[in-house]
N, C-alpha and C. Protein backbone atom coordinates (compact mmCIF):
# COMPACT_ATOMS: atom_id res chain seq x y z
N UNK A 1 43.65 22.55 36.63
CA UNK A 1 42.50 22.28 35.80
C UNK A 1 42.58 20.83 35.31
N UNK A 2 41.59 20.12 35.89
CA UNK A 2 41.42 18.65 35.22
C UNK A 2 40.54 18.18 33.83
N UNK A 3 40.71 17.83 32.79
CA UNK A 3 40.11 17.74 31.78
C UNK A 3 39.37 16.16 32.09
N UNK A 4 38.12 16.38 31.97
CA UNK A 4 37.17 15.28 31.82
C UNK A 4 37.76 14.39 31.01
N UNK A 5 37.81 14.20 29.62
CA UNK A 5 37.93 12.81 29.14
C UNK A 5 39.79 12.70 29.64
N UNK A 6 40.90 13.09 30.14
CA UNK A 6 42.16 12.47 30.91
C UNK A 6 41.20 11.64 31.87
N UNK A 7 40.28 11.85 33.14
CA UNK A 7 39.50 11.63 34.10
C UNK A 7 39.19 10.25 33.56
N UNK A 8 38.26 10.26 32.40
CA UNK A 8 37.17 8.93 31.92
C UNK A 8 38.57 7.94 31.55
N UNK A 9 39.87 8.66 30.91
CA UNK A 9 40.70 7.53 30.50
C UNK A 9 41.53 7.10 31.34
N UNK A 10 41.70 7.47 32.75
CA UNK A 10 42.14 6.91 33.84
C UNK A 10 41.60 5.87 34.70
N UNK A 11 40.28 6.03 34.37
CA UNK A 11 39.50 5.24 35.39
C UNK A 11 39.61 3.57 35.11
N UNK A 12 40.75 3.50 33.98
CA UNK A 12 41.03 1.58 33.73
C UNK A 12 39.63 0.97 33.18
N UNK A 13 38.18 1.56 33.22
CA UNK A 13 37.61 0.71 32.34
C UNK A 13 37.37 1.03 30.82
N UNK A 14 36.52 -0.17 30.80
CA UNK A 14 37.00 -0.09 28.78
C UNK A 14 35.13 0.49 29.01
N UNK A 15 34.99 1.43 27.60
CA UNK A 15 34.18 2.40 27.81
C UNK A 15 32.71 1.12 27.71
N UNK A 16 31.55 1.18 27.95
CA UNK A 16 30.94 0.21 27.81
C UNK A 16 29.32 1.20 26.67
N UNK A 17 29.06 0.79 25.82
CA UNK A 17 28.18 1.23 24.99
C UNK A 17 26.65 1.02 25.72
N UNK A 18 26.29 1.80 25.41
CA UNK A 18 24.41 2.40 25.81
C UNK A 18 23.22 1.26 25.09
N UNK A 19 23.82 0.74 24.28
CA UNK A 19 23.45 -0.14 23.59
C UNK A 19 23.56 -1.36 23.03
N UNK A 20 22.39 -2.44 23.04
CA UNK A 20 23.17 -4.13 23.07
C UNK A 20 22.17 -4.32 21.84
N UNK A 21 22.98 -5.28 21.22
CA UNK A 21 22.19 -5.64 19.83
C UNK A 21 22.05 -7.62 20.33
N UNK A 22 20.85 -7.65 20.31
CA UNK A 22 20.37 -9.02 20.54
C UNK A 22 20.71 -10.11 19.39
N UNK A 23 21.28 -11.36 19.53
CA UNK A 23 21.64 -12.14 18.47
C UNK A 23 23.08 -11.93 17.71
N UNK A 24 23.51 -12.74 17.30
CA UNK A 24 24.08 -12.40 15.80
C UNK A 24 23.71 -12.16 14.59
N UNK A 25 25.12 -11.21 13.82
CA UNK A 25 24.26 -10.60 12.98
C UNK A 25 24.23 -11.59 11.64
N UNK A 26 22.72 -11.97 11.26
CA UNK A 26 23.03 -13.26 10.19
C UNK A 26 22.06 -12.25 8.93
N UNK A 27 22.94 -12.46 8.15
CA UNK A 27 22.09 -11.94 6.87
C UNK A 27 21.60 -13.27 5.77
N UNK A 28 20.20 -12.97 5.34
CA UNK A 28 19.91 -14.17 4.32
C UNK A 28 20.47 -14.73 3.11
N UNK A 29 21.00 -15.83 2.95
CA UNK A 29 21.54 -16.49 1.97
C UNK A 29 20.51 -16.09 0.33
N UNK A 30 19.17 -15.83 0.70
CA UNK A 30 18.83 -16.03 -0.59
C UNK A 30 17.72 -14.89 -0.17
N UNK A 31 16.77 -14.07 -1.26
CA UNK A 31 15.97 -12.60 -1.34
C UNK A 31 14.66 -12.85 -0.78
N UNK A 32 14.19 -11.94 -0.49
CA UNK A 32 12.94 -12.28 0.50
C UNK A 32 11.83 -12.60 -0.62
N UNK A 33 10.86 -13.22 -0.51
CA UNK A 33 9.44 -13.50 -1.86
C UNK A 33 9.29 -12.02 -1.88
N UNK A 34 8.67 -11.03 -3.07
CA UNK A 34 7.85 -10.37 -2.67
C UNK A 34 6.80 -9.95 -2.37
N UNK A 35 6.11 -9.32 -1.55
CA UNK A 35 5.26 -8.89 -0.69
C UNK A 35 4.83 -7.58 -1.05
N UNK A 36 3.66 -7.41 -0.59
CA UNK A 36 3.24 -5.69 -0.35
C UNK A 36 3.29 -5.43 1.18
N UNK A 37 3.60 -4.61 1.29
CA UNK A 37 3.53 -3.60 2.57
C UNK A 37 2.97 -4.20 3.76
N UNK A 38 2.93 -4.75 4.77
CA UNK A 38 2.25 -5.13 5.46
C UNK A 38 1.30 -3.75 6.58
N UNK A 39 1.64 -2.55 5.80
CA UNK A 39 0.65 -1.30 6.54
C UNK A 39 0.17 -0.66 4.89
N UNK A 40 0.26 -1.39 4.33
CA UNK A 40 -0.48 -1.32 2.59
C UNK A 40 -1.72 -1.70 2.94
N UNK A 41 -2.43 -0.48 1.83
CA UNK A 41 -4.31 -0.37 2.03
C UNK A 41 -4.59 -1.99 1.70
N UNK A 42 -5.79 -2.45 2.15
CA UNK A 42 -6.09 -3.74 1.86
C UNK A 42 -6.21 -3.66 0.39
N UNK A 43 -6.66 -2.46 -0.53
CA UNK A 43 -7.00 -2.74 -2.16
C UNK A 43 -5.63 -3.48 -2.65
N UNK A 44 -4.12 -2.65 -1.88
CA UNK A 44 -3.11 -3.35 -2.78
C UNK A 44 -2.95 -4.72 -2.54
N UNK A 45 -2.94 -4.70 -1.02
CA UNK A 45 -2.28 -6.19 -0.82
C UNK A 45 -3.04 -7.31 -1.36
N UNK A 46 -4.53 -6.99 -1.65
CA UNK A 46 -5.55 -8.14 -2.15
C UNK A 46 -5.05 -8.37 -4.08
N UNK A 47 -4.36 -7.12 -4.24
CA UNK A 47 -4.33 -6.95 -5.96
C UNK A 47 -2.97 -6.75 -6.25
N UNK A 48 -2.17 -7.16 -5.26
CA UNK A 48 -0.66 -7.52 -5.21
C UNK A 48 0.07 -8.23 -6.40
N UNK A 49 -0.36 -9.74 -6.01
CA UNK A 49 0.51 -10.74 -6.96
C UNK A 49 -0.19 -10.14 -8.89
N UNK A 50 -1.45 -9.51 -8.61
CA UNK A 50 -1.83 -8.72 -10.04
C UNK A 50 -0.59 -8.01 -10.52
N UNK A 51 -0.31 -7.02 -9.67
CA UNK A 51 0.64 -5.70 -10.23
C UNK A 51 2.34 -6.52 -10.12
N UNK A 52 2.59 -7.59 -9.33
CA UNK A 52 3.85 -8.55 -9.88
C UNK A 52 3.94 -8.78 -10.84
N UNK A 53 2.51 -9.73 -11.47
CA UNK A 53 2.84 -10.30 -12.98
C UNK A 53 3.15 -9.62 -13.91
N UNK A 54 2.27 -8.07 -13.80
CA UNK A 54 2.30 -7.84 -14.51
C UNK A 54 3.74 -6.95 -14.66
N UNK A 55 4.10 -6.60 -13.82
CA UNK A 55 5.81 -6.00 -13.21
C UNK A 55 7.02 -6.95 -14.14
N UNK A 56 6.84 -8.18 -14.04
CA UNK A 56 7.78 -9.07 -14.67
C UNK A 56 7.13 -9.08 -15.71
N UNK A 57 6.28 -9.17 -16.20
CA UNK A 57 5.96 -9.02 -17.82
C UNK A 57 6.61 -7.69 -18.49
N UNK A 58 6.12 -6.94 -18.05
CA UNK A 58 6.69 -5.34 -18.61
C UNK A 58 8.37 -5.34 -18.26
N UNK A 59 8.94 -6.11 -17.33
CA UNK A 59 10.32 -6.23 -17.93
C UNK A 59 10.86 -7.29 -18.90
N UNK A 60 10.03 -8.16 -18.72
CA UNK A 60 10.80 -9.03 -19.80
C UNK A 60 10.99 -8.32 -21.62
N UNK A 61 9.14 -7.82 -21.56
CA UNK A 61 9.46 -6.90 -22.99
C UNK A 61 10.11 -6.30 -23.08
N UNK A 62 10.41 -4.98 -21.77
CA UNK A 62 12.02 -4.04 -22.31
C UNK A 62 12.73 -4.51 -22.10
N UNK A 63 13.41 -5.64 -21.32
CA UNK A 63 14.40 -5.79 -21.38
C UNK A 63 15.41 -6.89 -22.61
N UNK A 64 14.72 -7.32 -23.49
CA UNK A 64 14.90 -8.04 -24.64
C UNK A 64 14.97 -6.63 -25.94
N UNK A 65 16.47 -6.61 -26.59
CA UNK A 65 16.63 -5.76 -27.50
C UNK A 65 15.85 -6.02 -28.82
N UNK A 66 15.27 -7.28 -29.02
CA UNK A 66 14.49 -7.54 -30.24
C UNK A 66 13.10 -7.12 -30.18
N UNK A 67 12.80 -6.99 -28.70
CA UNK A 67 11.24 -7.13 -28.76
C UNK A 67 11.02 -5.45 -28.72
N UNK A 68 12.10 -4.71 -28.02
CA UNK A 68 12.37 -3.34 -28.04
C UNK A 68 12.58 -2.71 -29.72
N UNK A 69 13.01 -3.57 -30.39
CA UNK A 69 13.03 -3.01 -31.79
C UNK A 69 11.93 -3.00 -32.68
N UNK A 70 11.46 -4.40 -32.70
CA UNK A 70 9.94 -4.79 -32.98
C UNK A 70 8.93 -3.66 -32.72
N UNK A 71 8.83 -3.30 -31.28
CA UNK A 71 7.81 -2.71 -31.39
C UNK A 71 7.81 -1.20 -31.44
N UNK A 72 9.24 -0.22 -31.86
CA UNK A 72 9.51 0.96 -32.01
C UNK A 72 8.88 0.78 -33.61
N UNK A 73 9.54 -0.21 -34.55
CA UNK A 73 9.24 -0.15 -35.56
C UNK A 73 7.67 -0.34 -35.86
N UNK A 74 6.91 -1.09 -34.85
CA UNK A 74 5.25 -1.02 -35.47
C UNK A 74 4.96 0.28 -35.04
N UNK A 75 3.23 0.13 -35.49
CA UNK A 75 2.66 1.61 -35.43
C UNK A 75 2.54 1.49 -33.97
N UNK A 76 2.09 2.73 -33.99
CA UNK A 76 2.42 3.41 -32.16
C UNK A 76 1.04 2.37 -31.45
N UNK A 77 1.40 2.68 -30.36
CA UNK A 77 0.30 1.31 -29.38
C UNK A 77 0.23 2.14 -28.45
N UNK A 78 -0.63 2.47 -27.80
CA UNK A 78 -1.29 2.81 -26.72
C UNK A 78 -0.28 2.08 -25.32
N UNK A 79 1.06 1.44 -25.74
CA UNK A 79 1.51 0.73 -24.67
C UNK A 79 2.51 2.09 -24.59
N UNK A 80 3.13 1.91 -23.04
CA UNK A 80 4.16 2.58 -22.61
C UNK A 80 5.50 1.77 -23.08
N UNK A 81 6.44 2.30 -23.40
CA UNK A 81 7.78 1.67 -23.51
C UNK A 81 8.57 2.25 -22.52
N UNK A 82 9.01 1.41 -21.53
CA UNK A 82 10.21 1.68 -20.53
C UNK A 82 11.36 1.11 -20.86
N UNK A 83 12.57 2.15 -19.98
CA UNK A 83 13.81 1.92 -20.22
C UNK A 83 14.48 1.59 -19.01
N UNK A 84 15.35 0.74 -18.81
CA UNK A 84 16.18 0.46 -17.69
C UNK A 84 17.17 1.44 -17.59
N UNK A 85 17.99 2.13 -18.68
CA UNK A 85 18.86 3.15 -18.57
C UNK A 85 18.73 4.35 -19.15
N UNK A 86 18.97 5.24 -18.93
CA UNK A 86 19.06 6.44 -19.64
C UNK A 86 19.46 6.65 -21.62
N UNK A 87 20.35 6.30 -21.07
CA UNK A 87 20.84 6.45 -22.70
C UNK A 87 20.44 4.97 -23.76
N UNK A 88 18.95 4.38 -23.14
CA UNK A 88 18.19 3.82 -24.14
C UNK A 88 17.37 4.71 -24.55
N UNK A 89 16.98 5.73 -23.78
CA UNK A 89 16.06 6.25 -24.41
C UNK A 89 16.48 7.14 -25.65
N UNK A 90 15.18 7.62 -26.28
CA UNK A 90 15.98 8.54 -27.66
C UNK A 90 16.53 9.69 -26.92
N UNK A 91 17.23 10.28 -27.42
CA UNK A 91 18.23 11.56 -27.08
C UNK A 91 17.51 12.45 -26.74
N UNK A 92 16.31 12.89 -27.08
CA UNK A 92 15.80 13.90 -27.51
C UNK A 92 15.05 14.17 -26.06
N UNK A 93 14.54 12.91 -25.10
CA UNK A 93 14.77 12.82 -23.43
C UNK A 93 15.94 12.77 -22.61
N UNK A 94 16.89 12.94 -23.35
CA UNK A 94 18.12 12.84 -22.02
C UNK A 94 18.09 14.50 -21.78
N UNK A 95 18.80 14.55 -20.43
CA UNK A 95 18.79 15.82 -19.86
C UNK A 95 20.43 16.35 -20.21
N UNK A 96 20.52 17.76 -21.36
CA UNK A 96 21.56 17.84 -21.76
C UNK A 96 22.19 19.30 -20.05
N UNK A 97 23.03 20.09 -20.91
CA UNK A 97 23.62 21.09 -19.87
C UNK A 97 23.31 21.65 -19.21
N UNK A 98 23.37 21.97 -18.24
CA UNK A 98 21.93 22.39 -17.13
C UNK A 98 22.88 23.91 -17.23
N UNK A 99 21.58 24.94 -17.45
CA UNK A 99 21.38 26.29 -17.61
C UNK A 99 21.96 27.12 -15.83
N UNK A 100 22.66 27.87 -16.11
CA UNK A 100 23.49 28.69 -14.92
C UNK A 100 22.00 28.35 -13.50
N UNK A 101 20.76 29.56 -14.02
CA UNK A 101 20.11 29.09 -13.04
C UNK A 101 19.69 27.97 -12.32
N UNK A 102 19.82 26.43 -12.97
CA UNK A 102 19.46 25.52 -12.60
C UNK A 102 20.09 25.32 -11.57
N UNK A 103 21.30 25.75 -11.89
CA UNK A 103 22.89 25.02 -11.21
C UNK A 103 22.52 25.97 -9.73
N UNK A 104 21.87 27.02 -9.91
CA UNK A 104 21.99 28.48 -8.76
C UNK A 104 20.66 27.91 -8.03
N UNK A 105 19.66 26.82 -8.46
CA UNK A 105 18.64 26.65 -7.62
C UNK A 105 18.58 25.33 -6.96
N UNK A 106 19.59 24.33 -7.65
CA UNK A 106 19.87 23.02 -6.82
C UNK A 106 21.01 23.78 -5.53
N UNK A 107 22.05 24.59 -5.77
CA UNK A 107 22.95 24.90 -4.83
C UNK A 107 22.39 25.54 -3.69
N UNK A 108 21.04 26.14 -3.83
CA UNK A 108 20.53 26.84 -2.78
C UNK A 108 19.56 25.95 -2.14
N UNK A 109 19.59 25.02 -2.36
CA UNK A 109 18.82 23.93 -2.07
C UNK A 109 16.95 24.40 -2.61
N UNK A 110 16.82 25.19 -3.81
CA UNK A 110 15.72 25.03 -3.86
C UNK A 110 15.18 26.25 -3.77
N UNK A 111 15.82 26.96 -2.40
CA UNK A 111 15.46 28.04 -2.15
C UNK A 111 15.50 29.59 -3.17
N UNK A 112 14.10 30.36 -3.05
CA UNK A 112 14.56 31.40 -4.26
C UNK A 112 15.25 32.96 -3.39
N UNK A 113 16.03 33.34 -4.47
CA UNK A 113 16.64 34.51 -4.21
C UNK A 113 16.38 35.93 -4.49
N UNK A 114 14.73 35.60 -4.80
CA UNK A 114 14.12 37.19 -4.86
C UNK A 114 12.83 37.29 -4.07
């Protein structure tokens, strides 16, 4: 009885891959501009650099702890307040001990058992 791969490792060549990658591999020194989608509906890509500005605006406010204090302490505003981490937010949104079933419906992937 002859075993195939003894066979392939006798034959003296070096195994040769199914596949050739064109070029070297060069990765960019510096981040690409951003862009929308180039298969993005024409509404975004025309109203693009809109939803940027306003993207870096809404981080600069959360991400400054003064301007985050400032405006917990005024009256409430019709604005959203975002958080970069979890445990900025108040407690009262963090997700505490997850209940037996929870644990029994992520493990089943979802699936129910009745």
């Amino acid at each position: 009885m002859m075993h195939p791969s003894l066979r392939l490792c006798s034959a003296g060549r070096a195994r040769q891959p199914l596949i050739h990658f064109v070029g070297k591999r060069q990765w960019p020194s510096t981040p690409e501009a951003p862009h929308a989608h180039p298969a993005a509906p024409p509404q975004v890509r025309d109203h693009f650099a809109e939803f940027l500005k306003k993207f870096k605006t809404s981080r600069n406010v959360s991400s400054s702890p003064a301007a985050g204090a400032a405006k917990s302490q005024g009256s409430r505003s019709d604005s959203v307040q975002t958080f970069s981490e979890f445990w900025q937010a108040p407690e009262r949104l963090w997700k505490h001990d997850l209940e037996e079933w929870e644990v029994d419906i992520v493990a089943t992937g979802g699936a129910s058992r009745y």
